[in-house]
Protein backbone atom coordinates (compact mmCIF):
# COMPACT_ATOMS: atom_id res chain seq x y z
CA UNK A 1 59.29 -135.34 81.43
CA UNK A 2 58.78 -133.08 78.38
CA UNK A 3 61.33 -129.82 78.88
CA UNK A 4 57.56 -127.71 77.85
CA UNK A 5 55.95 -129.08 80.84
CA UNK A 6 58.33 -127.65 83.26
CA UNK A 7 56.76 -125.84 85.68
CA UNK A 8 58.27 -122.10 84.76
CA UNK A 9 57.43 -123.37 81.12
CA UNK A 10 54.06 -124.52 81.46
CA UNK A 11 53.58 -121.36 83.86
CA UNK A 12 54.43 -119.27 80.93
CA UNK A 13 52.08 -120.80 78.76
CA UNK A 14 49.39 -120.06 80.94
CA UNK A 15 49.58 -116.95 81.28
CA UNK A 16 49.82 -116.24 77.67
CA UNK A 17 46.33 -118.24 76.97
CA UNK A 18 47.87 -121.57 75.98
CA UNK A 19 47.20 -125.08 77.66
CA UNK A 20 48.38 -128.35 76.81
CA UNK A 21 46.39 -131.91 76.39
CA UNK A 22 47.64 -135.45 75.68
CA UNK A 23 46.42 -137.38 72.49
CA UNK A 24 45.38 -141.13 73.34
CA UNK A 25 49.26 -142.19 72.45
CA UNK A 26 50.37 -139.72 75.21
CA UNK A 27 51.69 -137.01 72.74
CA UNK A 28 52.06 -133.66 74.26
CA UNK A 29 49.52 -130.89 72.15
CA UNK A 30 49.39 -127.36 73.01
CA UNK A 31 46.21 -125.43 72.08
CA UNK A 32 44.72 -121.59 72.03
CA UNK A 33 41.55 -121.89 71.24
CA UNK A 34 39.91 -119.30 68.69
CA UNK A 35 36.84 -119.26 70.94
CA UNK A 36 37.52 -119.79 74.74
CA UNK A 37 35.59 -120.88 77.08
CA UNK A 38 34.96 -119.05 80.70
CA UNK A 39 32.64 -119.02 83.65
CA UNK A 40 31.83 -115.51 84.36
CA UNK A 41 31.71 -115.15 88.31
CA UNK A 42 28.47 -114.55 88.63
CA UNK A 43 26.41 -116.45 86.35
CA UNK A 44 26.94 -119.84 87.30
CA UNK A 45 23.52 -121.61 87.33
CA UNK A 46 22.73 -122.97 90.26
CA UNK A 47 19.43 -125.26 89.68
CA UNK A 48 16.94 -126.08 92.65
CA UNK A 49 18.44 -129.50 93.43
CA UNK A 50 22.04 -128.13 93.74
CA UNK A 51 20.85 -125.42 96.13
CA UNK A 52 18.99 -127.92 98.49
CA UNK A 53 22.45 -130.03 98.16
CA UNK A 54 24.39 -127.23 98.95
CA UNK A 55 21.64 -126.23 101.94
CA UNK A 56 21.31 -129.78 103.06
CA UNK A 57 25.67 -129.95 103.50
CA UNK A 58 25.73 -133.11 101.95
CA UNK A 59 29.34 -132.67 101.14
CA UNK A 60 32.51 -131.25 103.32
CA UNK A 61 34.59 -129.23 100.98
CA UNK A 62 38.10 -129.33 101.45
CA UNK A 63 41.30 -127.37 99.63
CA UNK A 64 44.01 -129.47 98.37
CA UNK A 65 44.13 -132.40 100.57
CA UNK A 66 43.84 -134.89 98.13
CA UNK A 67 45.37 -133.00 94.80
CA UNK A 68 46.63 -136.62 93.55
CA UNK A 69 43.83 -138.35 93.61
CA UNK A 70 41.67 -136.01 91.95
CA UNK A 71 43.82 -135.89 89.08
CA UNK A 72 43.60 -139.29 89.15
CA UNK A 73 40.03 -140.05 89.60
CA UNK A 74 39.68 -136.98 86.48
CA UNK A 75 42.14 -139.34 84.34
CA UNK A 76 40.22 -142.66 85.20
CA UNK A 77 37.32 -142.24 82.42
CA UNK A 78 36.17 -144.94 79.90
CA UNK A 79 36.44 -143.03 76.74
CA UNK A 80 39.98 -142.20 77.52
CA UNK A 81 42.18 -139.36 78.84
CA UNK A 82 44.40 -136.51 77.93
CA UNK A 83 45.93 -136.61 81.17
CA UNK A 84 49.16 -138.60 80.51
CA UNK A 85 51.59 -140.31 83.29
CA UNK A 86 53.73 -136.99 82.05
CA UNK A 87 51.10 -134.51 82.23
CA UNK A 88 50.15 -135.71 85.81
CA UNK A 89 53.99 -135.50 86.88
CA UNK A 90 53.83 -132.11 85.84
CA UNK A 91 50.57 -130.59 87.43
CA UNK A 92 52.03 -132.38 90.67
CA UNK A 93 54.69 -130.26 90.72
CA UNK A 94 52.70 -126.89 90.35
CA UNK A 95 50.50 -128.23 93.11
CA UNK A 96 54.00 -128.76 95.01
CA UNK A 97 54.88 -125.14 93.77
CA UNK A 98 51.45 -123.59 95.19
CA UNK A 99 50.49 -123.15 91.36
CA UNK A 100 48.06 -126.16 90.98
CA UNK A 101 45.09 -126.79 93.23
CA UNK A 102 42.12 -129.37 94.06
CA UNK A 103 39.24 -128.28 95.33
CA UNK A 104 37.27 -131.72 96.83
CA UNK A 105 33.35 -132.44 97.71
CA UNK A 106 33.68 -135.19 100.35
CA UNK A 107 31.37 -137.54 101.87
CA UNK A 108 32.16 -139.00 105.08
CA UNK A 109 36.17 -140.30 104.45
CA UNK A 110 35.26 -140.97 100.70
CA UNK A 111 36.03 -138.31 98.09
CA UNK A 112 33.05 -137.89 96.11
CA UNK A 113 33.39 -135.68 93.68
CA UNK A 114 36.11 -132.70 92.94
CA UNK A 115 38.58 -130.63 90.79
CA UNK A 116 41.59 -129.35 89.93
CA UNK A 117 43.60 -126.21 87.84
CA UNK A 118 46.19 -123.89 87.93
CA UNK A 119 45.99 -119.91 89.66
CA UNK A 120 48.14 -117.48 88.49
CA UNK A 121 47.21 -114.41 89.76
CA UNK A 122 43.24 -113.48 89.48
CA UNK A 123 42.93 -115.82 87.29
CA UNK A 124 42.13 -120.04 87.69
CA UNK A 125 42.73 -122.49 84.85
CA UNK A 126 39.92 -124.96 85.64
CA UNK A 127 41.55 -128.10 84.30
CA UNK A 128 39.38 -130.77 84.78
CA UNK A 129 36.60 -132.51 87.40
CA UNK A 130 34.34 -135.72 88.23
CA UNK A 131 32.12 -136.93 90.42
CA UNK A 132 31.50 -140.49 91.84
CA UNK A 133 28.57 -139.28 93.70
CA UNK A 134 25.19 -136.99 92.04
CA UNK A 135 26.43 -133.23 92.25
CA UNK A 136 29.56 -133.58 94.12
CA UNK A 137 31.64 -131.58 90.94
CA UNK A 138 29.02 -129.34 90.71
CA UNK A 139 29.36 -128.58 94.71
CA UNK A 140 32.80 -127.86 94.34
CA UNK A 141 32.67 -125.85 91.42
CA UNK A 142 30.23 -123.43 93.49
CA UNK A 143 32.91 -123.52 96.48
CA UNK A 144 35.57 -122.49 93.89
CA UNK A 145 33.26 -119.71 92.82
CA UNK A 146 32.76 -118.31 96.53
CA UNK A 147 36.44 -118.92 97.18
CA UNK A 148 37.66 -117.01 93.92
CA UNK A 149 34.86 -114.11 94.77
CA UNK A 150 36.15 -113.76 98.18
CA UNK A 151 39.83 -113.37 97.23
CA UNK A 152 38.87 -110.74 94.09
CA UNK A 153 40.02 -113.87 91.10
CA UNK A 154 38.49 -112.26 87.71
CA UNK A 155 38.57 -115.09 85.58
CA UNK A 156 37.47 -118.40 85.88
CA UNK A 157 39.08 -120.40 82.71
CA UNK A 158 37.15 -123.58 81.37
CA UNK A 159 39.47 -123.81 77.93
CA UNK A 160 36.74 -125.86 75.77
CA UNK A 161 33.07 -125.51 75.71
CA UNK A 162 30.49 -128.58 76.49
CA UNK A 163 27.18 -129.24 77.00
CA UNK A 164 27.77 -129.64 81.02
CA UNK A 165 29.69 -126.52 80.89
CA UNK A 166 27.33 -124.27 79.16
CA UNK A 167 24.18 -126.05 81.53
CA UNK A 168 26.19 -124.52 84.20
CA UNK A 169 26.37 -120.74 82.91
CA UNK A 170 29.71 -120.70 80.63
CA UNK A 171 29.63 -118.65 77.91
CA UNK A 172 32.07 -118.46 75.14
CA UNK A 173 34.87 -115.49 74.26
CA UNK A 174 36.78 -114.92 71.12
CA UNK A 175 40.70 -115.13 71.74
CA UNK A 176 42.04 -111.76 71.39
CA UNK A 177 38.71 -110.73 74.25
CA UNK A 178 39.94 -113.56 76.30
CA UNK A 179 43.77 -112.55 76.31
CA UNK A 180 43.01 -109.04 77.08
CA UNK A 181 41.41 -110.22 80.49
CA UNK A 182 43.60 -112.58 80.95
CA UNK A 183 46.72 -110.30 80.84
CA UNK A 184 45.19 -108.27 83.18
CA UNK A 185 43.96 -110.86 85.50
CA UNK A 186 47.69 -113.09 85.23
CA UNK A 187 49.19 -109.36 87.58
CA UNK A 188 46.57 -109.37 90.21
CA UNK A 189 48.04 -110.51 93.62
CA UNK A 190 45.77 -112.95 94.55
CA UNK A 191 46.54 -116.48 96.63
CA UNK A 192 43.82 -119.26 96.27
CA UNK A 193 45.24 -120.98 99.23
CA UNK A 194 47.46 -119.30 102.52
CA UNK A 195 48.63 -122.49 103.43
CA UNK A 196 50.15 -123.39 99.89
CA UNK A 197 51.31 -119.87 98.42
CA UNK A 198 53.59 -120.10 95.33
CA UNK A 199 57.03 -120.21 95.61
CA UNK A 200 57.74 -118.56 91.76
CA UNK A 201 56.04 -115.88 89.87
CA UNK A 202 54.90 -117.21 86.31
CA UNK A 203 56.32 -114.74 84.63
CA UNK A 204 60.46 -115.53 86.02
């Protein structure tokens, strides 16, 4: 594995705005994006359908049960991936660490839909999601929202902006705006998950 994806490395990185992405020949890039793209708490839009989804329970939401194979169902997409065999070796081991989580929308036994990203403090890296089933990312993006209100999180991180993104409320932030929060929100002493708390502090 790359000696930059180490987990007090890539923990680092983080927490000083900077993420890294694979090119299509696996090459490690690092990026801070002028403009960055976040999810202010509340604003997410939540359109008639999704609320009669969410109503209806049409998917159990579960917390890291299945962190694997939702970053493997978000690498498994036709126009390619910038999750390499190295970059998924080395969000495995934040999960492992309590660092990197999965939130998933199931249906039944099948997983249907989900995502994953990093928390360091109040702060959550969304990294990436998909859905094999209508609205089961969008479900748990809503649970991550109610989960990240309830334990005080402050910034909800979605690095690039896209068309989905922006349908669902993100707005964009200039860099120096965005580091300001996030240096703030990186000290908070918030845990996403009791059962999987972190074992080192980003900053060590």
């Amino acid at each position: 594995m790359h000696d930059d994806l180490q987990p007090d490395r890539l923990l680092s990185a983080y927490a000083t705005g900077i993420f890294p992405m694979a090119d299509e020949d696996g090459e490690l890039l690092w990026f801070a994006p002028e403009h960055r793209a976040i999810i202010e708490l509340d604003d997410m839009r939540v359109s008639r359908s999704l609320r009669a989804v969410l109503r209806r329970g049409t998917f159990a939401v579960r917390i890291n049960t299945a962190f694997d194979t939702v970053m493997r169902a978000c690498a498994d997409r036709t126009e390619g991936t910038w999750i390499s065999q190295e970059i998924f070796e080395a969000y495995v081991m934040l999960h492992e660490r309590g660092f990197a989580h999965s939130v998933e929308a199931w249906q039944g036994d099948q997983l249907a839909g989900g995502l994953y990203g990093v928390a360091i403090g109040g702060a959550f890296f969304g990294e990436s999601m998909f859905h094999r089933m209508t609205n089961a990312s969008k479900v748990a993006l809503v649970h991550l929202i109610e989960r990240m209100r309830d334990r005080e999180f402050v910034l909800l991180d979605t690095q690039f902006m896209t068309d989905h993104l922006q349908s669902l409320g993100a707005t964009e932030i200039a860099r120096v705006a965005y580091e300001k929060r996030l240096a703030s929100a990186v000290r908070m002493p918030c845990v996403f998950d009791d059962n999987v708390g972190p074992t080192c502090l980003a900053d060590e």
